[in-house]
N, C-alpha and C. Protein backbone atom coordinates (compact mmCIF):
# COMPACT_ATOMS: atom_id res chain seq x y z
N UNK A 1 10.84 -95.82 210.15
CA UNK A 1 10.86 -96.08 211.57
C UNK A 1 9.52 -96.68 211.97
N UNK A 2 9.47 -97.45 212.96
CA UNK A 2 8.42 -98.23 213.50
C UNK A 2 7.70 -97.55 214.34
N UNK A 3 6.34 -97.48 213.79
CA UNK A 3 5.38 -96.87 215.42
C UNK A 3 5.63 -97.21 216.93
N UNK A 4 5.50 -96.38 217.95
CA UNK A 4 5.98 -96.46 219.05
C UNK A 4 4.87 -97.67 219.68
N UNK A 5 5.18 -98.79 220.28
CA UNK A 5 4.20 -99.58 221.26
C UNK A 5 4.03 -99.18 222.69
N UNK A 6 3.03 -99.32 223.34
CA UNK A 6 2.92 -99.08 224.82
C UNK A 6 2.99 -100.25 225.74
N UNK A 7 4.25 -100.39 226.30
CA UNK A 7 4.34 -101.49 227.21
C UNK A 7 4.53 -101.45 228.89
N UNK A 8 3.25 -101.15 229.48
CA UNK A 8 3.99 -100.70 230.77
C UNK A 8 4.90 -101.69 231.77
N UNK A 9 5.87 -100.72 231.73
CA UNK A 9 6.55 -101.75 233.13
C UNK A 9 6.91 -100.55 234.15
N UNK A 10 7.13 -101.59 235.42
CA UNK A 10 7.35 -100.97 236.80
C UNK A 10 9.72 -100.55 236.53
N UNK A 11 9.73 -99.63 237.66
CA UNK A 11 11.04 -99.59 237.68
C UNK A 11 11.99 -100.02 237.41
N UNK A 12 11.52 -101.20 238.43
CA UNK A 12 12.11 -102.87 238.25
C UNK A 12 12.89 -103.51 237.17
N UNK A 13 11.84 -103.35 236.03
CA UNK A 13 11.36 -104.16 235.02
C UNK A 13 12.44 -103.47 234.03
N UNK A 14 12.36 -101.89 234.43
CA UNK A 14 13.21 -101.13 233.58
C UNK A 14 14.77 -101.39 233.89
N UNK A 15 15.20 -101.41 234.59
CA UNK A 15 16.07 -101.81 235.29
C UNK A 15 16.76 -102.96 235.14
N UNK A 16 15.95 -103.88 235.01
CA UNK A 16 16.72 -105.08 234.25
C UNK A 16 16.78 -105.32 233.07
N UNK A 17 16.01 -104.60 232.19
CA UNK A 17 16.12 -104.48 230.89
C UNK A 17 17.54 -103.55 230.80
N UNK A 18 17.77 -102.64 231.55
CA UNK A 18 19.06 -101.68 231.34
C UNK A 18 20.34 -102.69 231.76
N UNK A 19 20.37 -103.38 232.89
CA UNK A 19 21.10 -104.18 232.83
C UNK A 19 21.39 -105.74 231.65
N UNK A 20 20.52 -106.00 231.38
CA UNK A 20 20.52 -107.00 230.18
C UNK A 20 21.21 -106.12 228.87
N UNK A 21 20.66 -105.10 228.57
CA UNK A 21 21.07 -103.92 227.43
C UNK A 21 22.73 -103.88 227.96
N UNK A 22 23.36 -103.48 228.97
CA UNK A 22 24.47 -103.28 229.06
C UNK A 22 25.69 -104.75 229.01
N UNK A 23 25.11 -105.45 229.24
CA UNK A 23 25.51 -107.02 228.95
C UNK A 23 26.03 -107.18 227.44
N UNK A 24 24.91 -106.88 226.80
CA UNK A 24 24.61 -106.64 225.55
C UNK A 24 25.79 -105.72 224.60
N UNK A 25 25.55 -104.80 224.95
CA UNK A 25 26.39 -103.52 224.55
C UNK A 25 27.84 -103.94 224.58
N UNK A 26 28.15 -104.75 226.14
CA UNK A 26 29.87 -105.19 225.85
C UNK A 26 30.05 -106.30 225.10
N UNK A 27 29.63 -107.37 224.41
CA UNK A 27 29.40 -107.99 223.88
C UNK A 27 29.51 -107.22 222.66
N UNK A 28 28.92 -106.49 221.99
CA UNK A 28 29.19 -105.67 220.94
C UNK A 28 30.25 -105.10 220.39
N UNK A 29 30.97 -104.45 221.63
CA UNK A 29 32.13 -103.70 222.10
C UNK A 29 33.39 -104.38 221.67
N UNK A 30 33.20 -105.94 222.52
CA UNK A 30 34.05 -106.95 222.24
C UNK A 30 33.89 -107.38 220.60
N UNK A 31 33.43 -107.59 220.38
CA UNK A 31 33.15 -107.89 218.63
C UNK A 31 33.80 -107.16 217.89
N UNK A 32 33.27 -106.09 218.02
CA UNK A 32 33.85 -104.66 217.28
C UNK A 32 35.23 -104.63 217.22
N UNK A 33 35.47 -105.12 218.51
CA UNK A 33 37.29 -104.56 218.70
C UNK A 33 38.04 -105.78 218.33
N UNK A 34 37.22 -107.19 217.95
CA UNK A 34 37.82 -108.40 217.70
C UNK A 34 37.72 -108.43 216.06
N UNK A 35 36.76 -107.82 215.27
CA UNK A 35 36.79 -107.36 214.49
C UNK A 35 37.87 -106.96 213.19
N UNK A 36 38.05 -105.41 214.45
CA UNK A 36 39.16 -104.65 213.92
C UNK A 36 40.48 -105.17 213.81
N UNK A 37 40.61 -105.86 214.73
CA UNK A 37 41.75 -106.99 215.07
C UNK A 37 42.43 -107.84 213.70
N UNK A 38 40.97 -108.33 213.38
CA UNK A 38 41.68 -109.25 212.21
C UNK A 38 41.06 -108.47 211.03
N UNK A 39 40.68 -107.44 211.37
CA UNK A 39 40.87 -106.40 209.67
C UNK A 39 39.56 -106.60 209.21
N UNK A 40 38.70 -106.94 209.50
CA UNK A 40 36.90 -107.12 208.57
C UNK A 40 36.10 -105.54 209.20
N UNK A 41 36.38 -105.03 207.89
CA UNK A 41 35.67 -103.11 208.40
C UNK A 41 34.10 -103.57 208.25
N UNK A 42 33.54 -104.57 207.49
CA UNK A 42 32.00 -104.81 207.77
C UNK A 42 31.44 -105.20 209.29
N UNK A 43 32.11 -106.20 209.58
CA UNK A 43 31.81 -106.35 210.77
C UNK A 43 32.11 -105.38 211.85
N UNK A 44 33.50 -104.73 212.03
CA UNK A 44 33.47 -103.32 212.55
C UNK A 44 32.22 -102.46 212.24
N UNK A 45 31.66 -101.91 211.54
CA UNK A 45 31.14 -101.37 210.73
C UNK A 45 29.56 -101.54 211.74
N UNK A 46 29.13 -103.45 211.46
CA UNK A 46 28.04 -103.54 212.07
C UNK A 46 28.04 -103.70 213.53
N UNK A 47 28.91 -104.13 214.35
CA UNK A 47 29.34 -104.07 215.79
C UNK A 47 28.60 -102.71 216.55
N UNK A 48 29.75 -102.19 215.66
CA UNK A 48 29.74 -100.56 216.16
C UNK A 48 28.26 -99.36 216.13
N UNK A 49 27.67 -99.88 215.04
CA UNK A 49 26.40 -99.36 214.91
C UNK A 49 25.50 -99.79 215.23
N UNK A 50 25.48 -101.42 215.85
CA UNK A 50 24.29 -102.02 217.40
C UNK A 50 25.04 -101.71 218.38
N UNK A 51 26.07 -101.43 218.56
CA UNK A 51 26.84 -100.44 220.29
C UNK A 51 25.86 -99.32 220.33
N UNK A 52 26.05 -98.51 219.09
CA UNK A 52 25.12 -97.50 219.50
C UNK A 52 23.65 -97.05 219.36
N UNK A 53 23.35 -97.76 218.28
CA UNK A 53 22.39 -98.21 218.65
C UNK A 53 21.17 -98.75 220.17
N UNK A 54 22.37 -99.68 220.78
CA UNK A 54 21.76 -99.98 222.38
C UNK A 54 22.28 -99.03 223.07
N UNK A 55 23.23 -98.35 222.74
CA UNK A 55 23.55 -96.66 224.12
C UNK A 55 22.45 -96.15 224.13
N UNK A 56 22.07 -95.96 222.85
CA UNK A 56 20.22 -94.41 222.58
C UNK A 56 19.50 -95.62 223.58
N UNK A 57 19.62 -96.60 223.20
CA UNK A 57 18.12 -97.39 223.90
C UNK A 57 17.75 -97.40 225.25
N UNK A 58 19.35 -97.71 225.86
CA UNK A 58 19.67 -98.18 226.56
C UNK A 58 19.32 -96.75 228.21
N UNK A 59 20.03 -95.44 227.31
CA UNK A 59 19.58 -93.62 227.79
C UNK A 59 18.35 -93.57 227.96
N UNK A 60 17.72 -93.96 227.00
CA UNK A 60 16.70 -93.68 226.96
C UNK A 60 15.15 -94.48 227.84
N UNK A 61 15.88 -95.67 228.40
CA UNK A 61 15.43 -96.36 229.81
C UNK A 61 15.63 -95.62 230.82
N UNK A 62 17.09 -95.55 230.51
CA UNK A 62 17.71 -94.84 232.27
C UNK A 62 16.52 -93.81 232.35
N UNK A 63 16.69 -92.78 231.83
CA UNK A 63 15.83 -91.91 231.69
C UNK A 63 14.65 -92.03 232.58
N UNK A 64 14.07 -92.86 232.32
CA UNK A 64 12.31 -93.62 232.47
C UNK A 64 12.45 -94.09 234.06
N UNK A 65 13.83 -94.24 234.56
CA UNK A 65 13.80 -94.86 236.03
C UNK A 65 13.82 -94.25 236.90
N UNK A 66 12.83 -94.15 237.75
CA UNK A 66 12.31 -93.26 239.05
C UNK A 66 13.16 -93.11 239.87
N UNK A 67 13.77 -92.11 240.51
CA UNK A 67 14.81 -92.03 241.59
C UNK A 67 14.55 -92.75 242.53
């Protein structure tokens, strides 16, 4: 695993990164399930594990955003 970097951003900043991430995520979603469709379990396989992949990331912003 990679050392943690310090990047400050404002709310904002977080915020649109969570929205870009969720853009993201269905895009994934869609893959995954277009995937399975025509039968390739690798690509299922990798879809599915950058979906979740960007959920942890994605929590883990929300998290960070100030009421």
């Amino acid at each position: 695993m990679s050392e943690p970097i310090n990047v400050p951003l404002n709310s904002d900043e977080i915020e649109m990164l969570v929205d870009a991430l969720e853009i993201d995520l269905e895009g994934y979603i869609e893959s995954a399930s277009a995937a399975k469709e025509s039968g390739n379990r690798e690509d299922v396989q990798t879809f599915t594990e950058a979906a979740k992949r960007i959920q942890v990331l994605k929590a883990r912003l929300e998290d960070l955003i100030e009421d």
